[in-house]
N, C-alpha and C. Protein backbone atom coordinates (compact mmCIF):
# COMPACT_ATOMS: atom_id res chain seq x y z
N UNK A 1 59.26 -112.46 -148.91
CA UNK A 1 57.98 -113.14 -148.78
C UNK A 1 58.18 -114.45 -148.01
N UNK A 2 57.57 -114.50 -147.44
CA UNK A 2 57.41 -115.92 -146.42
C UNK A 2 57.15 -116.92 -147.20
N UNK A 3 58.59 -118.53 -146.64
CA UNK A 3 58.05 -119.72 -147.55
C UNK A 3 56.46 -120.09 -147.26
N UNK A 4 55.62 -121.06 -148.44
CA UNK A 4 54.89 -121.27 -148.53
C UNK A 4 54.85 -122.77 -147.79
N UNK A 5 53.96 -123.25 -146.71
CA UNK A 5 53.88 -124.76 -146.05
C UNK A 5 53.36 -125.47 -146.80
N UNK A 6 52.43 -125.18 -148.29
CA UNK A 6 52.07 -126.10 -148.80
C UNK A 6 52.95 -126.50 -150.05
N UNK A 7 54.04 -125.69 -150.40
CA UNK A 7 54.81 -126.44 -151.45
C UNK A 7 55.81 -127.42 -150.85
N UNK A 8 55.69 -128.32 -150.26
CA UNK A 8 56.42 -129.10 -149.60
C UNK A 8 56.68 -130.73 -150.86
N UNK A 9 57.47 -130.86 -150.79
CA UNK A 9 57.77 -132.17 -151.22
C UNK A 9 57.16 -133.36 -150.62
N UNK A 10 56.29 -134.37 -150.75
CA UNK A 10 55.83 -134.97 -150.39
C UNK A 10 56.37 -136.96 -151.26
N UNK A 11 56.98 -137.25 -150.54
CA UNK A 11 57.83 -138.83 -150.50
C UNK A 11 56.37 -139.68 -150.73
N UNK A 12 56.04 -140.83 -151.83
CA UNK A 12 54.83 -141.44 -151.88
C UNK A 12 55.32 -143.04 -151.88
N UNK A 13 56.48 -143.16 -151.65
CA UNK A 13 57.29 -144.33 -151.60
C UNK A 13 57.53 -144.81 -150.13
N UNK A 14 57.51 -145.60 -149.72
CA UNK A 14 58.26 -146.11 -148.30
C UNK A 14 59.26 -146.77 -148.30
N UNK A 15 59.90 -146.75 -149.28
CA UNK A 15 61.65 -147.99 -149.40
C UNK A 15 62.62 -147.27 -148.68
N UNK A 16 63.37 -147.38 -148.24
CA UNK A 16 64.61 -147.27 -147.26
C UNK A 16 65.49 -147.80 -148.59
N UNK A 17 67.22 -146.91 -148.60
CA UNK A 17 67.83 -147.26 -149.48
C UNK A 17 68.58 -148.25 -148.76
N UNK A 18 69.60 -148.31 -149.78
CA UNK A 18 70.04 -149.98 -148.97
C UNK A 18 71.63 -149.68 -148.58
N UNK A 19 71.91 -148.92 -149.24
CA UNK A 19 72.83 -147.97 -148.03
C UNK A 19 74.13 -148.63 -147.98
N UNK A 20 74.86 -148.55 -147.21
CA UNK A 20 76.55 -148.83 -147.17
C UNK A 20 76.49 -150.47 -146.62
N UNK A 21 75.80 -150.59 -146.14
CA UNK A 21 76.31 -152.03 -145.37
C UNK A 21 75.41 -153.02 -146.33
N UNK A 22 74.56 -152.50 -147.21
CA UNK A 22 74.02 -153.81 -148.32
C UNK A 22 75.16 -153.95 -149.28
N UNK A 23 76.19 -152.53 -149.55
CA UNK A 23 77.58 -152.60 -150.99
C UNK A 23 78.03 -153.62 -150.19
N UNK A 24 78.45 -153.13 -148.93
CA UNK A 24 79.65 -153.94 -148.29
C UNK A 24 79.05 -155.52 -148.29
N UNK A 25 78.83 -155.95 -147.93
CA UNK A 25 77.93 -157.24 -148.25
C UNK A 25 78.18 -157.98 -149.29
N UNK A 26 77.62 -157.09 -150.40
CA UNK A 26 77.98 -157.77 -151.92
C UNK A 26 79.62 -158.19 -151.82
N UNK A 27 80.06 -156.60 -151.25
CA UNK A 27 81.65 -157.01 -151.72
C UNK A 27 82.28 -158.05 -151.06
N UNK A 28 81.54 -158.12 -149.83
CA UNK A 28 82.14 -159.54 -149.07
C UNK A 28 81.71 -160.60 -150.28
N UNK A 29 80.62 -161.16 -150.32
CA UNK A 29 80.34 -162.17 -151.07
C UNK A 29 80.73 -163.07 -152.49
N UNK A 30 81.46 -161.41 -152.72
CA UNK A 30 81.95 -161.80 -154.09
C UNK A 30 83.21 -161.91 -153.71
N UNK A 31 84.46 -161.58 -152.93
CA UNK A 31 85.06 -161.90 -152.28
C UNK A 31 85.55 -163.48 -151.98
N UNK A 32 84.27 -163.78 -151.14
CA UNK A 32 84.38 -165.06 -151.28
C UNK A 32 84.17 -166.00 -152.31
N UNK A 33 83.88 -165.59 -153.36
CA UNK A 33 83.83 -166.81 -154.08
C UNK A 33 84.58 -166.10 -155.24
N UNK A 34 85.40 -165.37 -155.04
CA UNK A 34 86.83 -164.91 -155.61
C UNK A 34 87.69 -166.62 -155.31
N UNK A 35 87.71 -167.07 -153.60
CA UNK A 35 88.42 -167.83 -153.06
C UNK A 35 87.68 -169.34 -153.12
N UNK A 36 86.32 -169.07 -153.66
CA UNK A 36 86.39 -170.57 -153.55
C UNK A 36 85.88 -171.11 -154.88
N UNK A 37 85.78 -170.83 -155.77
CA UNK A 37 85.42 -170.86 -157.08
C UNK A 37 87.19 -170.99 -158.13
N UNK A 38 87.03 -171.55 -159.06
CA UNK A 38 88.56 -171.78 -160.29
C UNK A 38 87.88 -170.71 -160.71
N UNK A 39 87.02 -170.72 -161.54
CA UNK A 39 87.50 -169.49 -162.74
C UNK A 39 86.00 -168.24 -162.54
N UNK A 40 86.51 -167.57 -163.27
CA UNK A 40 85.49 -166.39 -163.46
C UNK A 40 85.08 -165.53 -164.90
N UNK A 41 84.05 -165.20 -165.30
CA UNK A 41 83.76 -164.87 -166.26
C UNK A 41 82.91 -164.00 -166.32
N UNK A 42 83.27 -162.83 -166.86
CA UNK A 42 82.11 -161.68 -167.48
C UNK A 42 81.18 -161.84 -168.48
N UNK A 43 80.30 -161.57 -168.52
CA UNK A 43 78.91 -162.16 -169.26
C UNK A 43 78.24 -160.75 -169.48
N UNK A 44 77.98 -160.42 -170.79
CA UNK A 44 76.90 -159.13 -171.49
C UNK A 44 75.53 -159.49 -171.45
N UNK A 45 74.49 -158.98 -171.12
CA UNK A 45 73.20 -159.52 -171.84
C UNK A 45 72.71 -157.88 -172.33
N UNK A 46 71.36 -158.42 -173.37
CA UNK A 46 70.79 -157.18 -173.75
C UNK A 46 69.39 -157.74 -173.62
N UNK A 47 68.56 -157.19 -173.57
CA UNK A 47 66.82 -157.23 -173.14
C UNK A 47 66.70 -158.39 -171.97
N UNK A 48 67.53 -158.78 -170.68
CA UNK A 48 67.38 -159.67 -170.02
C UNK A 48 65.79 -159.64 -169.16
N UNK A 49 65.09 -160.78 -169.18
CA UNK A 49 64.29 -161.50 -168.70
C UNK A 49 64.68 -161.61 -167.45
N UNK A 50 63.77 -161.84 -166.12
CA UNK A 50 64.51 -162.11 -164.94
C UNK A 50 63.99 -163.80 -164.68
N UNK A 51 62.60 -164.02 -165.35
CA UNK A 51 62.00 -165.65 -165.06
C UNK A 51 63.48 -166.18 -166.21
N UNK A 52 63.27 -166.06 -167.37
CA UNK A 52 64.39 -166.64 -167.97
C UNK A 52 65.79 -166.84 -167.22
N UNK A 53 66.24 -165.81 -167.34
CA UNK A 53 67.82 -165.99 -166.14
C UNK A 53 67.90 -167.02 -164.92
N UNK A 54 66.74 -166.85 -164.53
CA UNK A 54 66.27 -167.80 -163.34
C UNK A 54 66.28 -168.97 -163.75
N UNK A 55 66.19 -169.48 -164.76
CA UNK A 55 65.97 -171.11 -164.87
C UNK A 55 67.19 -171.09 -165.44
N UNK A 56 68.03 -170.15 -166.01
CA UNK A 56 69.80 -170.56 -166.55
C UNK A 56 70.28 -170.76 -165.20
N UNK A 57 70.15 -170.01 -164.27
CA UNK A 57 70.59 -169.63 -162.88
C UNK A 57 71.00 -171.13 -162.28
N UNK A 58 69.41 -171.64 -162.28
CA UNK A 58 68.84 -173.02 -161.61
C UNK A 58 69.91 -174.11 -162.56
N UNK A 59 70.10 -173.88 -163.41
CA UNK A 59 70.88 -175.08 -164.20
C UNK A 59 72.24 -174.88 -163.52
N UNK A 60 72.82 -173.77 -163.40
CA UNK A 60 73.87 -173.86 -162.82
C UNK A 60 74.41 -173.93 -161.33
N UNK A 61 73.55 -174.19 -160.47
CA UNK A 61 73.31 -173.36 -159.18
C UNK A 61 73.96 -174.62 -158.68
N UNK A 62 74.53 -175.80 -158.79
CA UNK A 62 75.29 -176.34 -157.95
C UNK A 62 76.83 -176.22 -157.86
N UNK A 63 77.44 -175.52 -159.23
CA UNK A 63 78.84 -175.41 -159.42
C UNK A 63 79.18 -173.97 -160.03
N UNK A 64 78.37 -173.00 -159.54
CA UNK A 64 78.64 -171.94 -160.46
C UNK A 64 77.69 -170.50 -159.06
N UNK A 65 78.24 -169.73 -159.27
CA UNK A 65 77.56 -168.52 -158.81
C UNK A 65 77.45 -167.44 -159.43
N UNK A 66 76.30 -166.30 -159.78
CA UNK A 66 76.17 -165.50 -160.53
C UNK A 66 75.94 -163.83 -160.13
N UNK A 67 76.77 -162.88 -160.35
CA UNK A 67 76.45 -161.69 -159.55
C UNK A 67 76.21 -160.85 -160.70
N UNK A 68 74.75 -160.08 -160.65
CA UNK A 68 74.58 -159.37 -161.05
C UNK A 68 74.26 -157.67 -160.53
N UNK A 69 74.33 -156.35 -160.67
CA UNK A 69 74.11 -155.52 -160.05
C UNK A 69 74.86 -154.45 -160.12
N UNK A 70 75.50 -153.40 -159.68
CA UNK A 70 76.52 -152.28 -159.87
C UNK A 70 77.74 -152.55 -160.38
N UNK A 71 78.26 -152.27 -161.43
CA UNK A 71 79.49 -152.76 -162.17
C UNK A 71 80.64 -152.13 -160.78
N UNK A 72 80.52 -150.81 -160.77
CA UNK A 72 80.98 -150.20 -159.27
C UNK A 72 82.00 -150.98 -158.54
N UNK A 73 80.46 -151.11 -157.74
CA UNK A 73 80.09 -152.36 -156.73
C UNK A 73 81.31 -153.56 -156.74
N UNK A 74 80.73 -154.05 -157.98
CA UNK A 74 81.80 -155.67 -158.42
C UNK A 74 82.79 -154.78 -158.61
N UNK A 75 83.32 -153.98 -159.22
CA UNK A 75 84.54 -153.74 -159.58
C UNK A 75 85.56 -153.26 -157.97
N UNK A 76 84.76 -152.45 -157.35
CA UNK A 76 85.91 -152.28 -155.68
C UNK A 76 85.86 -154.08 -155.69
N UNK A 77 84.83 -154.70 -155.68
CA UNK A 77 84.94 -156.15 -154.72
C UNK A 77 86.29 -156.67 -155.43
N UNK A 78 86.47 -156.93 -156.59
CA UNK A 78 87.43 -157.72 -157.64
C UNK A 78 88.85 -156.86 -157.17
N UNK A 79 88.44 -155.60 -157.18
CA UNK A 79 89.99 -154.58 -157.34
C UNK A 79 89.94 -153.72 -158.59
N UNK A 80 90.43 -152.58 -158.39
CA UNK A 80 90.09 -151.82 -159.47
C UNK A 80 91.84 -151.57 -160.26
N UNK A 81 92.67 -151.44 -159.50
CA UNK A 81 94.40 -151.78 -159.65
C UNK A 81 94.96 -152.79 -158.77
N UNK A 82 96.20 -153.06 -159.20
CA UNK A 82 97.01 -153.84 -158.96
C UNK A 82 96.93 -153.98 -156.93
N UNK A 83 96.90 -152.94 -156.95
CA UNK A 83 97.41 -152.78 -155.39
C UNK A 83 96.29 -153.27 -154.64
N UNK A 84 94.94 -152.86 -154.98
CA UNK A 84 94.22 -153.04 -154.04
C UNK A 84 93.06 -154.33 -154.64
N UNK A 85 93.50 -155.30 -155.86
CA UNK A 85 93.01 -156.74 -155.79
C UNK A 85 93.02 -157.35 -154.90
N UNK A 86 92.14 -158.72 -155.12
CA UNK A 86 91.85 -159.78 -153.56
C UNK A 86 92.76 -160.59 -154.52
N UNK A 87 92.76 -161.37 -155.93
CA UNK A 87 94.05 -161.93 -155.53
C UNK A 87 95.03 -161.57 -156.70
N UNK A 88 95.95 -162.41 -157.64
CA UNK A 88 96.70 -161.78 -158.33
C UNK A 88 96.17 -161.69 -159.57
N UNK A 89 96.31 -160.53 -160.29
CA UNK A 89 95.92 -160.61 -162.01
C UNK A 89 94.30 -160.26 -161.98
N UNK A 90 93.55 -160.39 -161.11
CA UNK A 90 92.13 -160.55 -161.10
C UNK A 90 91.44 -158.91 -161.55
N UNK A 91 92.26 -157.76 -160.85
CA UNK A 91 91.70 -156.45 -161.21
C UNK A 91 91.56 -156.61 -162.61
N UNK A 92 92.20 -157.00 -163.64
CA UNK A 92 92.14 -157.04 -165.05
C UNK A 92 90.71 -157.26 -165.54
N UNK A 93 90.14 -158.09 -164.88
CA UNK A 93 88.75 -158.52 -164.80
C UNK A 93 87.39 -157.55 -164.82
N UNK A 94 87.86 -156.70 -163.79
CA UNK A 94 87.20 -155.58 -163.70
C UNK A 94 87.40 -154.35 -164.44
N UNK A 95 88.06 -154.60 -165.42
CA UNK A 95 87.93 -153.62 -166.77
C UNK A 95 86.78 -153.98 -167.91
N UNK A 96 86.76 -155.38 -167.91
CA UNK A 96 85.52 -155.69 -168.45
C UNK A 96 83.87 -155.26 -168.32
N UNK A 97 84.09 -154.54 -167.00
CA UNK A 97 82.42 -154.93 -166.15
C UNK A 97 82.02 -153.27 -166.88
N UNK A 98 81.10 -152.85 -167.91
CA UNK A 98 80.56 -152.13 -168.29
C UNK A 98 79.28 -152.19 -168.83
N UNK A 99 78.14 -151.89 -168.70
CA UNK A 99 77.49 -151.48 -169.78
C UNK A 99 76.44 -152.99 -168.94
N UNK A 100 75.86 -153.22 -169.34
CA UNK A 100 75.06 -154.48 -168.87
C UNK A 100 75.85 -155.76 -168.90
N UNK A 101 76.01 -155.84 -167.95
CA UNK A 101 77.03 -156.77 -167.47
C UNK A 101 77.36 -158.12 -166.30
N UNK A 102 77.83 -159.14 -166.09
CA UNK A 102 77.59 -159.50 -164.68
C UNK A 102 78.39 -160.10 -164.64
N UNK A 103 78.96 -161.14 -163.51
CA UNK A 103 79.49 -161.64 -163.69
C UNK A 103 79.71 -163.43 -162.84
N UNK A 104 80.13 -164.60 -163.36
CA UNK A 104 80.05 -165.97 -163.16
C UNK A 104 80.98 -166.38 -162.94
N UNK A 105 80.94 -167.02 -161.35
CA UNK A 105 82.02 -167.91 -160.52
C UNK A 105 81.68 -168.86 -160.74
N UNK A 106 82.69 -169.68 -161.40
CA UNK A 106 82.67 -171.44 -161.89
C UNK A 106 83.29 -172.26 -161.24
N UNK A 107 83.39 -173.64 -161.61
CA UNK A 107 84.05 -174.69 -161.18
C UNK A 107 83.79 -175.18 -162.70
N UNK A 108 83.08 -175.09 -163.22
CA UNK A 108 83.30 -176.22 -164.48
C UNK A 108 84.54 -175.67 -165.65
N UNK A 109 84.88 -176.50 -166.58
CA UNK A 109 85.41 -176.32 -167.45
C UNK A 109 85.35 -175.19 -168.55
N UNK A 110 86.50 -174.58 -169.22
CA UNK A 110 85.93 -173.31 -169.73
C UNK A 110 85.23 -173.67 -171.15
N UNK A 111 85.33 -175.08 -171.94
CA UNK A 111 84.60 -175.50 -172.78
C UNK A 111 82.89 -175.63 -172.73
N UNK A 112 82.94 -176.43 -171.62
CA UNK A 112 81.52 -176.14 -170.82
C UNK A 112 80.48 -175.26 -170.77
N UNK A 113 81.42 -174.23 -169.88
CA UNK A 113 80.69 -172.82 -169.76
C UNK A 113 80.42 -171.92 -171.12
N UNK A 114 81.80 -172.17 -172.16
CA UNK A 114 81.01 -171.14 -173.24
C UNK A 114 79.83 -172.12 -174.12
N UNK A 115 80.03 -173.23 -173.95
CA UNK A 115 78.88 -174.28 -174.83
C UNK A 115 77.18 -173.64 -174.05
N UNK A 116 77.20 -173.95 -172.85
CA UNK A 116 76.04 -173.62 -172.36
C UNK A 116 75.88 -171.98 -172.48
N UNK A 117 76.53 -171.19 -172.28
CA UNK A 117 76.46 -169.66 -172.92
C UNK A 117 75.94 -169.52 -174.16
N UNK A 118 76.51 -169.86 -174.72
CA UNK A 118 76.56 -170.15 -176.45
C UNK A 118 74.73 -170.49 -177.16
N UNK A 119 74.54 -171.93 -175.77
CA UNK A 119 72.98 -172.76 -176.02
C UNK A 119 72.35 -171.77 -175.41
N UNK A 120 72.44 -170.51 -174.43
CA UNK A 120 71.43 -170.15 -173.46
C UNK A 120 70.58 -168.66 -174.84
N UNK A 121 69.83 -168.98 -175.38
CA UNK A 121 69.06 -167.62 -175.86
C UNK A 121 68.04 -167.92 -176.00
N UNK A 122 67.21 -167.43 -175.32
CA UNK A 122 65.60 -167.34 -175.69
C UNK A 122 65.26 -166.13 -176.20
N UNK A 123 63.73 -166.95 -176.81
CA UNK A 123 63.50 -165.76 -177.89
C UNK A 123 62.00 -165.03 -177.68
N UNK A 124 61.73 -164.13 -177.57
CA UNK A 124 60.66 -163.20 -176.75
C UNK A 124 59.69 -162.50 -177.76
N UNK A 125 58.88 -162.33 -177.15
CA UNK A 125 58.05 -160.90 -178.04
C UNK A 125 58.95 -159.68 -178.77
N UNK A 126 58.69 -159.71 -179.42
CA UNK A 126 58.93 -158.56 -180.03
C UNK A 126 58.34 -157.10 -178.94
N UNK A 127 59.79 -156.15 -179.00
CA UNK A 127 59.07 -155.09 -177.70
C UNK A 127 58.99 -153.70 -178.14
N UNK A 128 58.30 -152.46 -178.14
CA UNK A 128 58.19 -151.21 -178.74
C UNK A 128 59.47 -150.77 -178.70
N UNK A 129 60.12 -150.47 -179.97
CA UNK A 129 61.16 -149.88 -180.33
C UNK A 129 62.33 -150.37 -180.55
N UNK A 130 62.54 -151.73 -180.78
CA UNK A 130 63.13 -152.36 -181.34
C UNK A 130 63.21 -152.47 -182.72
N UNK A 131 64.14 -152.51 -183.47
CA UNK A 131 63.65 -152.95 -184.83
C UNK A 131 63.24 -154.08 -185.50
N UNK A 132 62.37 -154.09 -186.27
CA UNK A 132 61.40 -155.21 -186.55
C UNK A 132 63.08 -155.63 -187.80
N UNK A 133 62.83 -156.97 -187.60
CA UNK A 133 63.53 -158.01 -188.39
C UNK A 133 63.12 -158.04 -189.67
N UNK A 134 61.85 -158.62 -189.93
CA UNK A 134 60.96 -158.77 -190.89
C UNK A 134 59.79 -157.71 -191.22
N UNK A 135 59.69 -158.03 -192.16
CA UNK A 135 57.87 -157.27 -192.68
C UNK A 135 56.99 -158.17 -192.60
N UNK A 136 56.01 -157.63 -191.75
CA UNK A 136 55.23 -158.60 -191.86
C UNK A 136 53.73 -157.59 -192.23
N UNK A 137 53.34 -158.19 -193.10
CA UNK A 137 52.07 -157.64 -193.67
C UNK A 137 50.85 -158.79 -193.43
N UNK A 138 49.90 -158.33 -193.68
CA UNK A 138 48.37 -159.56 -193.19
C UNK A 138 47.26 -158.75 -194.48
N UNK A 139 47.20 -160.08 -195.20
CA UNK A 139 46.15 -159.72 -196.28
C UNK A 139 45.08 -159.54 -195.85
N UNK A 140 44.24 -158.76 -197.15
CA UNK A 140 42.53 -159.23 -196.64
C UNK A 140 41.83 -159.91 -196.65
N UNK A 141 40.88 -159.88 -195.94
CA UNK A 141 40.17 -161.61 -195.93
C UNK A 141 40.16 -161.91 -194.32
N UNK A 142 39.83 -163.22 -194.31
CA UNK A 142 39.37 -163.61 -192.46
C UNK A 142 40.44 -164.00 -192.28
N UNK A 143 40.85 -163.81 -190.56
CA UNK A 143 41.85 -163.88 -189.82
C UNK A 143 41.84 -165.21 -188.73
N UNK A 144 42.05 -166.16 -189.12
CA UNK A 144 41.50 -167.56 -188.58
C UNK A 144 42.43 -167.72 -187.29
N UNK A 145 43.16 -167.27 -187.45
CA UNK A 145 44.45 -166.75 -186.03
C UNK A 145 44.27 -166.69 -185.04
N UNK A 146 43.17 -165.48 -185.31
CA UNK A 146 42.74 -164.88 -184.02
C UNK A 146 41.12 -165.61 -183.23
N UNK A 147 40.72 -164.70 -182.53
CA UNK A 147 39.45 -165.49 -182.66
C UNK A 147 38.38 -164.48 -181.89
N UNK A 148 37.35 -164.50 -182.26
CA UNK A 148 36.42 -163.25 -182.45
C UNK A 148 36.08 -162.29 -181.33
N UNK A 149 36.78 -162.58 -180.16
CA UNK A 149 36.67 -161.94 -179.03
C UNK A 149 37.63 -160.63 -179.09
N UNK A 150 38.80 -161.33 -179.80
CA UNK A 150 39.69 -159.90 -180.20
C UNK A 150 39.55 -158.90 -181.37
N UNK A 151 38.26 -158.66 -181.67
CA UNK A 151 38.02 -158.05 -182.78
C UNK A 151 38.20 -156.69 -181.91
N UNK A 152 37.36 -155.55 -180.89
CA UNK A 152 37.91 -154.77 -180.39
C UNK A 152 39.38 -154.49 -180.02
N UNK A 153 39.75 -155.40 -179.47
CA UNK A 153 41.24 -155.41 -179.44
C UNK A 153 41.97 -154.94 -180.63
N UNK A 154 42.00 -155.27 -181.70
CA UNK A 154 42.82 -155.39 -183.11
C UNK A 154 41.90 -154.10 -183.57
N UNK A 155 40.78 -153.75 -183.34
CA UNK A 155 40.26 -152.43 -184.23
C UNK A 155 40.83 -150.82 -183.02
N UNK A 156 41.20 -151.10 -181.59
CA UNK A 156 42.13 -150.39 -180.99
C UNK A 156 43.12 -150.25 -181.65
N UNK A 157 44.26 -151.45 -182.16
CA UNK A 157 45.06 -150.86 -182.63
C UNK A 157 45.62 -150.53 -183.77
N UNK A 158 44.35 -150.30 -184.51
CA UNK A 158 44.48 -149.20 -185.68
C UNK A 158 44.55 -150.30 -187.04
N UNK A 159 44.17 -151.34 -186.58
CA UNK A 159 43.56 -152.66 -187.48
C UNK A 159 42.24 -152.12 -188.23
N UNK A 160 41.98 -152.32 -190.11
CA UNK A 160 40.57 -152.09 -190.24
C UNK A 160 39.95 -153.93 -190.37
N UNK A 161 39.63 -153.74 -189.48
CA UNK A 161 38.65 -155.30 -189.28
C UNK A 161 37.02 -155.12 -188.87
N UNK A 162 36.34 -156.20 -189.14
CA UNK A 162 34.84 -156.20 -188.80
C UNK A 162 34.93 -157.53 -188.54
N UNK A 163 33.74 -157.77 -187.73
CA UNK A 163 33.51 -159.31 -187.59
C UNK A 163 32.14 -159.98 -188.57
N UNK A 164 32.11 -160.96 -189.03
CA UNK A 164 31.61 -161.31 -190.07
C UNK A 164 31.10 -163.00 -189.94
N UNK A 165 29.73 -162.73 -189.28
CA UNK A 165 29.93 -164.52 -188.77
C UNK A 165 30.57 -165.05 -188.07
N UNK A 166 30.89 -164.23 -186.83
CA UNK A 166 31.78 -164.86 -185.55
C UNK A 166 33.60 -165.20 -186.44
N UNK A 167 33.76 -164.41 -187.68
CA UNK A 167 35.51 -164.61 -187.80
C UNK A 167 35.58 -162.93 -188.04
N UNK A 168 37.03 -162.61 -187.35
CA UNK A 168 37.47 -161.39 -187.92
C UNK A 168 38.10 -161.34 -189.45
N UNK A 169 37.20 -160.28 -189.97
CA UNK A 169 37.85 -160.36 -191.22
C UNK A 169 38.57 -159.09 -191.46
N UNK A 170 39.65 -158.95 -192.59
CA UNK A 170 40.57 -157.37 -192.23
C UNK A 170 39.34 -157.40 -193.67
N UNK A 171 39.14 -155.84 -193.59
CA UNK A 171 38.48 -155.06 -194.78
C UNK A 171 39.87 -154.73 -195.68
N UNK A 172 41.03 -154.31 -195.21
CA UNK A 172 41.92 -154.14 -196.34
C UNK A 172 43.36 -154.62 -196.12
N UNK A 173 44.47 -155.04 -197.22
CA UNK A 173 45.59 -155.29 -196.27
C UNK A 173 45.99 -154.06 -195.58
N UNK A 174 46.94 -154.46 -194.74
CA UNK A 174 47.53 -154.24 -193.45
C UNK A 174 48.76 -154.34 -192.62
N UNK A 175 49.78 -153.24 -193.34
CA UNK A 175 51.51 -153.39 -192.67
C UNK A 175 51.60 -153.39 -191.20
N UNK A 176 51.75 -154.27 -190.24
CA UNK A 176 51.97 -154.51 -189.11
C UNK A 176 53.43 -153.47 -188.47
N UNK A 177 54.30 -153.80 -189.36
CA UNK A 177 55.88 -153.29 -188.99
C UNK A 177 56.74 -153.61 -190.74
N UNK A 178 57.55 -152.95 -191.26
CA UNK A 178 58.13 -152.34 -191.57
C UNK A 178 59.62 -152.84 -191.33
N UNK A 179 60.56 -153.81 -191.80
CA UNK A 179 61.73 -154.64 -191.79
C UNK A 179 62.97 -152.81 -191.53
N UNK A 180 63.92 -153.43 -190.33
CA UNK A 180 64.63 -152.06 -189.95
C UNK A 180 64.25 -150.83 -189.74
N UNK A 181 62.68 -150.62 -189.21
CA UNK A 181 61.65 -149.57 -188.82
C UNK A 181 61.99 -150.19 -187.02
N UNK A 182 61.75 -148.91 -186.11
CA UNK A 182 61.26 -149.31 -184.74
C UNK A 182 59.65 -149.81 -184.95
N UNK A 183 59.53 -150.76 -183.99
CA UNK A 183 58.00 -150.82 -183.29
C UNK A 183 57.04 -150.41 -182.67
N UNK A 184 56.06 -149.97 -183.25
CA UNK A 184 55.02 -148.82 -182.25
C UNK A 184 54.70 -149.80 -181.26
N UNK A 185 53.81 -149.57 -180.33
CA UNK A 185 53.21 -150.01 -179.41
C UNK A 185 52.40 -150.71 -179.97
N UNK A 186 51.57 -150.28 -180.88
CA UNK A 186 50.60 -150.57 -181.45
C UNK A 186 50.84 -152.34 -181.94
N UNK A 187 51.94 -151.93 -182.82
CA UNK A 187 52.69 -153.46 -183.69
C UNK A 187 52.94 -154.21 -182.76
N UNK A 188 53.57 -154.01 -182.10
CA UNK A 188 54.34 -154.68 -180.51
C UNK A 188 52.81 -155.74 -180.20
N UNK A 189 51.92 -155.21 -179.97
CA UNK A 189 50.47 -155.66 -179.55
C UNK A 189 49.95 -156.43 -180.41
N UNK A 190 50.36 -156.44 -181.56
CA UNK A 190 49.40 -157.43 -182.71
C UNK A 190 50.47 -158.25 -183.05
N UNK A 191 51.87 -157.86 -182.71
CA UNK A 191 52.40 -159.34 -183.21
C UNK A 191 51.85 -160.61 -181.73
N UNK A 192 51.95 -160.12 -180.41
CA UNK A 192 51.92 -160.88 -179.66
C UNK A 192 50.67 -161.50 -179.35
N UNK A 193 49.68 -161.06 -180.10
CA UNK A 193 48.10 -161.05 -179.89
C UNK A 193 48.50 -162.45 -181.20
């Protein structure tokens, strides 16, 4: 049977990949500041922010450089064995780079750097499917919190509320999340509301 012209794959994207000469690039870069940077350090994050990082970034951005991106990637740049490192001892480095990972070319002191590591955590919304920390429950009665525009909002998500004289009031209590339970979507939305 003859192919069909209309089952064709159809591309709805226009990005161009970034191909061999954007790796090579990185690997130069990190390269260089293999050579002009004292020390270096691998750094984990988990739920990273990119505005957040950005203002750690900015604190450090006169004595420090930060690569984040293909562990891969960094790992050919660093050396993956002995033989084919940029300088001595450094492939060791690149056993570290797994899993969410990056890594920081310094000049400052290594007291320094883990103090400000140590100070850098911000603390975020709560996000669907995480586990909730706490229980948090909301009695009945008016919700002075909120304010009466979000009464649709909160009866979307599976809130029993009415409005009552311009205040939302809950008609009954109301478990939000559940302490070592994941977060529905739903919860996710009323803690941040």
């Amino acid at each position: 049977m003859p192919k069909s012209k209309r089952n064709r794959p159809v591309t709805l994207s226009k990005t161009k990949k970034k191909g061999r000469e954007h790796k090579e690039g990185i690997v130069e870069t990190i390269r260089k500041a293999v050579e002009n940077y004292n020390s270096i350090y691998v750094f984990s994050f988990e739920n990273m922010r990119n505005l957040k990082f950005k203002e750690f970034r900015e604190k450090l951005k006169s004595n420090s450089r930060f690569f984040l991106g293909s562990n891969k990637v960094m790992q050919v740049a660093l050396g993956r064995t002995d033989a084919d490192e940029v300088r001595t001892g450094i492939h060791k480095v690149s056993e570290f780079l797994h899993g969410d990972a990056g890594i920081c070319f310094t000049n400052l002191p290594k007291e320094e750097v883990e103090r400000l590591f140590a100070e850098f955590q911000e603390h975020d919304f709560a996000r669907t499917g995480t586990n909730a920390t706490e229980k948090v429950e909301l009695n009945e009665g008016p919700l002075d919190q909120f304010s009466h525009e979000m009464e649709p909002f909160l009866r979307k998500q599976g809130m029993p509320v009415r409005l009552n004289k311009g205040v939302i009031e809950l008609v009954a209590d109301f478990v939000v999340c559940e302490e070592g339970k994941p977060l529905s979507p739903e919860a996710s939305r009323i803690l941040v509301g």
